[in-house]
N, C-alpha and C. Protein backbone atom coordinates (compact mmCIF):
# COMPACT_ATOMS: atom_id res chain seq x y z
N UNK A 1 -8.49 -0.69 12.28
CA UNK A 1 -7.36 0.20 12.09
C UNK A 1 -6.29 -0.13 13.11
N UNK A 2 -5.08 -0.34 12.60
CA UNK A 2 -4.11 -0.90 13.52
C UNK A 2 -3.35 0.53 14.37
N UNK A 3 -3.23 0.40 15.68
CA UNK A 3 -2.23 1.57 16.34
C UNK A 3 -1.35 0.79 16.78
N UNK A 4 -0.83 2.06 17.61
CA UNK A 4 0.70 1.42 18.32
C UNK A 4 0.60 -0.22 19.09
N UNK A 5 1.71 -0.55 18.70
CA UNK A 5 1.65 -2.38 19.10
C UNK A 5 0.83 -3.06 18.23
N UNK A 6 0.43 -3.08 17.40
CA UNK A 6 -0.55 -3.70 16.47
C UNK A 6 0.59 -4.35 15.08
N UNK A 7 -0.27 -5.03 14.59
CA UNK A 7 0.47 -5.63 13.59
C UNK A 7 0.82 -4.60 12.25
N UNK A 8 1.94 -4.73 11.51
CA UNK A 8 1.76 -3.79 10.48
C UNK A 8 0.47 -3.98 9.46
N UNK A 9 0.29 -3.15 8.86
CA UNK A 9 -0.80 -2.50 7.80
C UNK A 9 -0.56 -3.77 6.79
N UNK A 10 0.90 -4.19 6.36
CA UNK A 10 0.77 -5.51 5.61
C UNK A 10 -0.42 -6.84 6.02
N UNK A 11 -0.34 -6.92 7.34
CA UNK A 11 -0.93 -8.03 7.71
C UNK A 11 -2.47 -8.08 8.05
N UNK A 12 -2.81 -6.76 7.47
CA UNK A 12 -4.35 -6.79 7.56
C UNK A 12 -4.82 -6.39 5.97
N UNK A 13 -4.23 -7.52 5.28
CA UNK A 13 -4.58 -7.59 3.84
C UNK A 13 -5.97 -7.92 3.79
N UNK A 14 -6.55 -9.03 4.37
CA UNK A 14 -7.76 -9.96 4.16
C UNK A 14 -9.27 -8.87 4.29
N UNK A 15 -8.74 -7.92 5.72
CA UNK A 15 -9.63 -6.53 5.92
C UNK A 15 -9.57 -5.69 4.61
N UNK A 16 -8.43 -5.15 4.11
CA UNK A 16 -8.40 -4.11 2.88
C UNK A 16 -9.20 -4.52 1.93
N UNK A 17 -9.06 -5.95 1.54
CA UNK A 17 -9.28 -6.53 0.66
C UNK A 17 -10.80 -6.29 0.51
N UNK A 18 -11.57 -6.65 1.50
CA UNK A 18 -12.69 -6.76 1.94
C UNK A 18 -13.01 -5.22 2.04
N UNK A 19 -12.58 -4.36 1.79
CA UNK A 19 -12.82 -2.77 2.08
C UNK A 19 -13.07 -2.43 0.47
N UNK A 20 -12.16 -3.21 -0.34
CA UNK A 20 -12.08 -2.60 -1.69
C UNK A 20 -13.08 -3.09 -2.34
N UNK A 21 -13.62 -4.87 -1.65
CA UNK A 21 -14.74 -5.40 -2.84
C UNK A 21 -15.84 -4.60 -2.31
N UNK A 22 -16.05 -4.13 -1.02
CA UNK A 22 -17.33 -3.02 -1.10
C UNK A 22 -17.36 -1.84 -1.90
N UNK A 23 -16.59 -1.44 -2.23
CA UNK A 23 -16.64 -0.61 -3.47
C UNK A 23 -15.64 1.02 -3.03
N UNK A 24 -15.63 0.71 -1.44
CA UNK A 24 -14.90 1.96 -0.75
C UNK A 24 -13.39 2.23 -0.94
N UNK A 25 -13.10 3.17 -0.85
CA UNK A 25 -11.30 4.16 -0.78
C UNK A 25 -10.78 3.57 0.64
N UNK A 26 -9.32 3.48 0.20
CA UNK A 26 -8.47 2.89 1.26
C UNK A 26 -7.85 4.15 1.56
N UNK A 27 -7.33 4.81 2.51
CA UNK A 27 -6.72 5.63 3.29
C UNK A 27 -5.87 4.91 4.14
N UNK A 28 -4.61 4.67 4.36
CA UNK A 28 -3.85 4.23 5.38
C UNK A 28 -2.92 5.42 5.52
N UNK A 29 -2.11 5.23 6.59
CA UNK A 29 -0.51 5.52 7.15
C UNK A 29 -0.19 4.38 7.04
N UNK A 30 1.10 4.15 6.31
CA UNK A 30 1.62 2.54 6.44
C UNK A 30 3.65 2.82 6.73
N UNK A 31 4.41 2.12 7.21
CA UNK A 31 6.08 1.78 7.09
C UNK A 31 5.84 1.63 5.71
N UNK A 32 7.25 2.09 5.25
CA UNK A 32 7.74 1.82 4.25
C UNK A 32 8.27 0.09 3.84
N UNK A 33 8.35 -0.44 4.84
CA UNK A 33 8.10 -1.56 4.18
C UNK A 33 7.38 -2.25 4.10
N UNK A 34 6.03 -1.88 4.34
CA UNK A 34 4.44 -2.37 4.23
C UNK A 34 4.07 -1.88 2.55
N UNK A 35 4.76 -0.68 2.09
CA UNK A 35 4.03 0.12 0.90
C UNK A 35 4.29 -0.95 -0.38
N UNK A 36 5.39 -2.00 -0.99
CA UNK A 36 5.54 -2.73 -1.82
C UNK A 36 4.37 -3.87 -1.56
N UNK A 37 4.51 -4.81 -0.32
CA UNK A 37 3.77 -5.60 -0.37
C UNK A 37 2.07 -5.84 -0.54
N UNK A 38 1.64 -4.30 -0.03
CA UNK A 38 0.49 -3.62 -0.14
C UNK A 38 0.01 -3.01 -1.60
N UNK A 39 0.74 -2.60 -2.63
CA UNK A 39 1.07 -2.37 -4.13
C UNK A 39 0.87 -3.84 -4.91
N UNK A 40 1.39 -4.96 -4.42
CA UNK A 40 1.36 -6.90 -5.04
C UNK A 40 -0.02 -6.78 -4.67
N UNK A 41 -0.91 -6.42 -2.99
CA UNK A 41 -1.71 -7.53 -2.98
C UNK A 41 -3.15 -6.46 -3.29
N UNK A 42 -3.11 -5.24 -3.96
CA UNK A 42 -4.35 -4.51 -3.58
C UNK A 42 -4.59 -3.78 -4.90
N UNK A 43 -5.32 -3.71 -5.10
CA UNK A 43 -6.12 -3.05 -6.94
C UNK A 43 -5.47 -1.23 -6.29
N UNK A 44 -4.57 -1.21 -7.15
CA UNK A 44 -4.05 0.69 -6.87
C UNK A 44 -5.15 1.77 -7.36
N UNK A 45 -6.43 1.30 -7.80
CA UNK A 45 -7.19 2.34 -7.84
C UNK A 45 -7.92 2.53 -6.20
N UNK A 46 -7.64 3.72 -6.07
CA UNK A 46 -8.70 4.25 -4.49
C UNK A 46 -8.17 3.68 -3.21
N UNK A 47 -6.67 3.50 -3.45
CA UNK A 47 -5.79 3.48 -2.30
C UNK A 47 -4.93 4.39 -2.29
N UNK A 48 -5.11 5.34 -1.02
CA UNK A 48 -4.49 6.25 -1.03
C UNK A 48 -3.40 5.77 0.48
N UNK A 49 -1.80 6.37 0.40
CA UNK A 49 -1.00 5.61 1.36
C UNK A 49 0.04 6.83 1.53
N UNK A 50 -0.17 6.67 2.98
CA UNK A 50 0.92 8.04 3.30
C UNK A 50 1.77 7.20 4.28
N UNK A 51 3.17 7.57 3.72
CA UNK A 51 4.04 6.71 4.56
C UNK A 51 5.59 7.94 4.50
N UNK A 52 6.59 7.74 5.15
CA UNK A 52 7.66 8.57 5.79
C UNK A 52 8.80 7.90 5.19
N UNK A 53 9.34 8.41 4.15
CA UNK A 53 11.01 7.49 4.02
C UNK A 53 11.88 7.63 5.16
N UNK A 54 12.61 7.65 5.10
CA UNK A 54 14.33 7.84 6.20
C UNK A 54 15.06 9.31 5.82
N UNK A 55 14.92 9.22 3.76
CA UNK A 55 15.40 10.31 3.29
C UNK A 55 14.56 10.37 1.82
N UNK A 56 14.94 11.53 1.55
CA UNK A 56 14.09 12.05 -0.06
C UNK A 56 14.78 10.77 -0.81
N UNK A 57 16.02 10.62 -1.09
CA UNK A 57 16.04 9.49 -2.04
C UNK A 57 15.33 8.33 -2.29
N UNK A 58 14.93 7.56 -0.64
CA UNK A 58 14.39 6.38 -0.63
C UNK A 58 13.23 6.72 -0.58
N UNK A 59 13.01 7.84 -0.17
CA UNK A 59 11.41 7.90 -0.78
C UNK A 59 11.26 8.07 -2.46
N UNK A 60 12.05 8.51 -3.21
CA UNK A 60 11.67 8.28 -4.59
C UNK A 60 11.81 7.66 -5.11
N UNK A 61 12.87 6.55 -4.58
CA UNK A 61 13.15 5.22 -4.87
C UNK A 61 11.93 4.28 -4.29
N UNK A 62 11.27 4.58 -3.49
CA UNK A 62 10.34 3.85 -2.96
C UNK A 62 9.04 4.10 -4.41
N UNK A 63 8.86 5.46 -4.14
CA UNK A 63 8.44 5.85 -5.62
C UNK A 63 8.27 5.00 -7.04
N UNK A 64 9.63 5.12 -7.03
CA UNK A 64 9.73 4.39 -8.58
C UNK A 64 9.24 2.99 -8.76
N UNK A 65 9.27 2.07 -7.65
CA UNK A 65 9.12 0.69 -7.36
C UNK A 65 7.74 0.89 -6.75
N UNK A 66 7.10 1.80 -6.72
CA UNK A 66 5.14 1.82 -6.74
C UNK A 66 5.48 1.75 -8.09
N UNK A 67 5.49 2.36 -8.74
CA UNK A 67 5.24 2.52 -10.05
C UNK A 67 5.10 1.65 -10.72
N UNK A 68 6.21 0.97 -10.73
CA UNK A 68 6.37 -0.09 -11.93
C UNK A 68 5.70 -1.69 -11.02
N UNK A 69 5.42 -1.23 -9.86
CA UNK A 69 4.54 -2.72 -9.25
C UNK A 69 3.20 -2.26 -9.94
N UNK A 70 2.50 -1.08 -9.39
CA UNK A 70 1.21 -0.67 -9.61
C UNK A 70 1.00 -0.93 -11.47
N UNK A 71 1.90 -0.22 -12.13
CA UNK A 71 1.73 -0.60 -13.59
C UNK A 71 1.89 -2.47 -14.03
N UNK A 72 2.55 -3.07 -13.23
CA UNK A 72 2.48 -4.54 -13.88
C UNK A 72 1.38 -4.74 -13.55
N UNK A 73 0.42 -5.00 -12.43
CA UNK A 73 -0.73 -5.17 -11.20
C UNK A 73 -1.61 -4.85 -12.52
N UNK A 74 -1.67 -3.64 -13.20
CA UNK A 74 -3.15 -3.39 -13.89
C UNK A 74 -2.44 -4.36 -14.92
N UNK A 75 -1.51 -4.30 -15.79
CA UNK A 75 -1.32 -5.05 -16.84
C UNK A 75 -1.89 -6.64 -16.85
N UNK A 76 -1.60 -6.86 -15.74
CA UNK A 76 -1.55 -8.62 -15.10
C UNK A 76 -3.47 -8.46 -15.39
N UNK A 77 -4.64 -7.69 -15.43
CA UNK A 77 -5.90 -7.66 -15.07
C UNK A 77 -6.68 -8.23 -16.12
């Protein structure tokens, strides 16, 4: 689990990864600009991600762009 000074939550893909083929739930806090690249590289079932916009807009804009990553991601399966 990464804390302060640590690398972002993006860069410990290879760990998540390895969290999800055991069969376990992801729980993070992640930046908002960790939440897209983390949506490309991780199966959106049983990842759960709490992260802070700047403002309500970009958080629903952040929103909308889970969405339509997480929906291509299963399509692509």
């Amino acid at each position: 689990m990464p804390g302060a000074g640590q690398k972002p939550m993006r860069e410990w893909l290879p760990v998540l990864r390895k969290i999800q083929e055991s069969g376990k739930m992801i729980d993070i806090t992640v930046e908002p600009e960790d939440v897209l690249p983390l949506c490309e590289n991780l199966d959106p079932e049983g990842v759960i991600m709490h992260c802070n916009a700047p403002s309500v807009e970009e958080g629903e804009a952040l929103l909308r762009q889970m969405e339509k990553t997480c929906t291509a991601r299963r399509k692509s399966k």
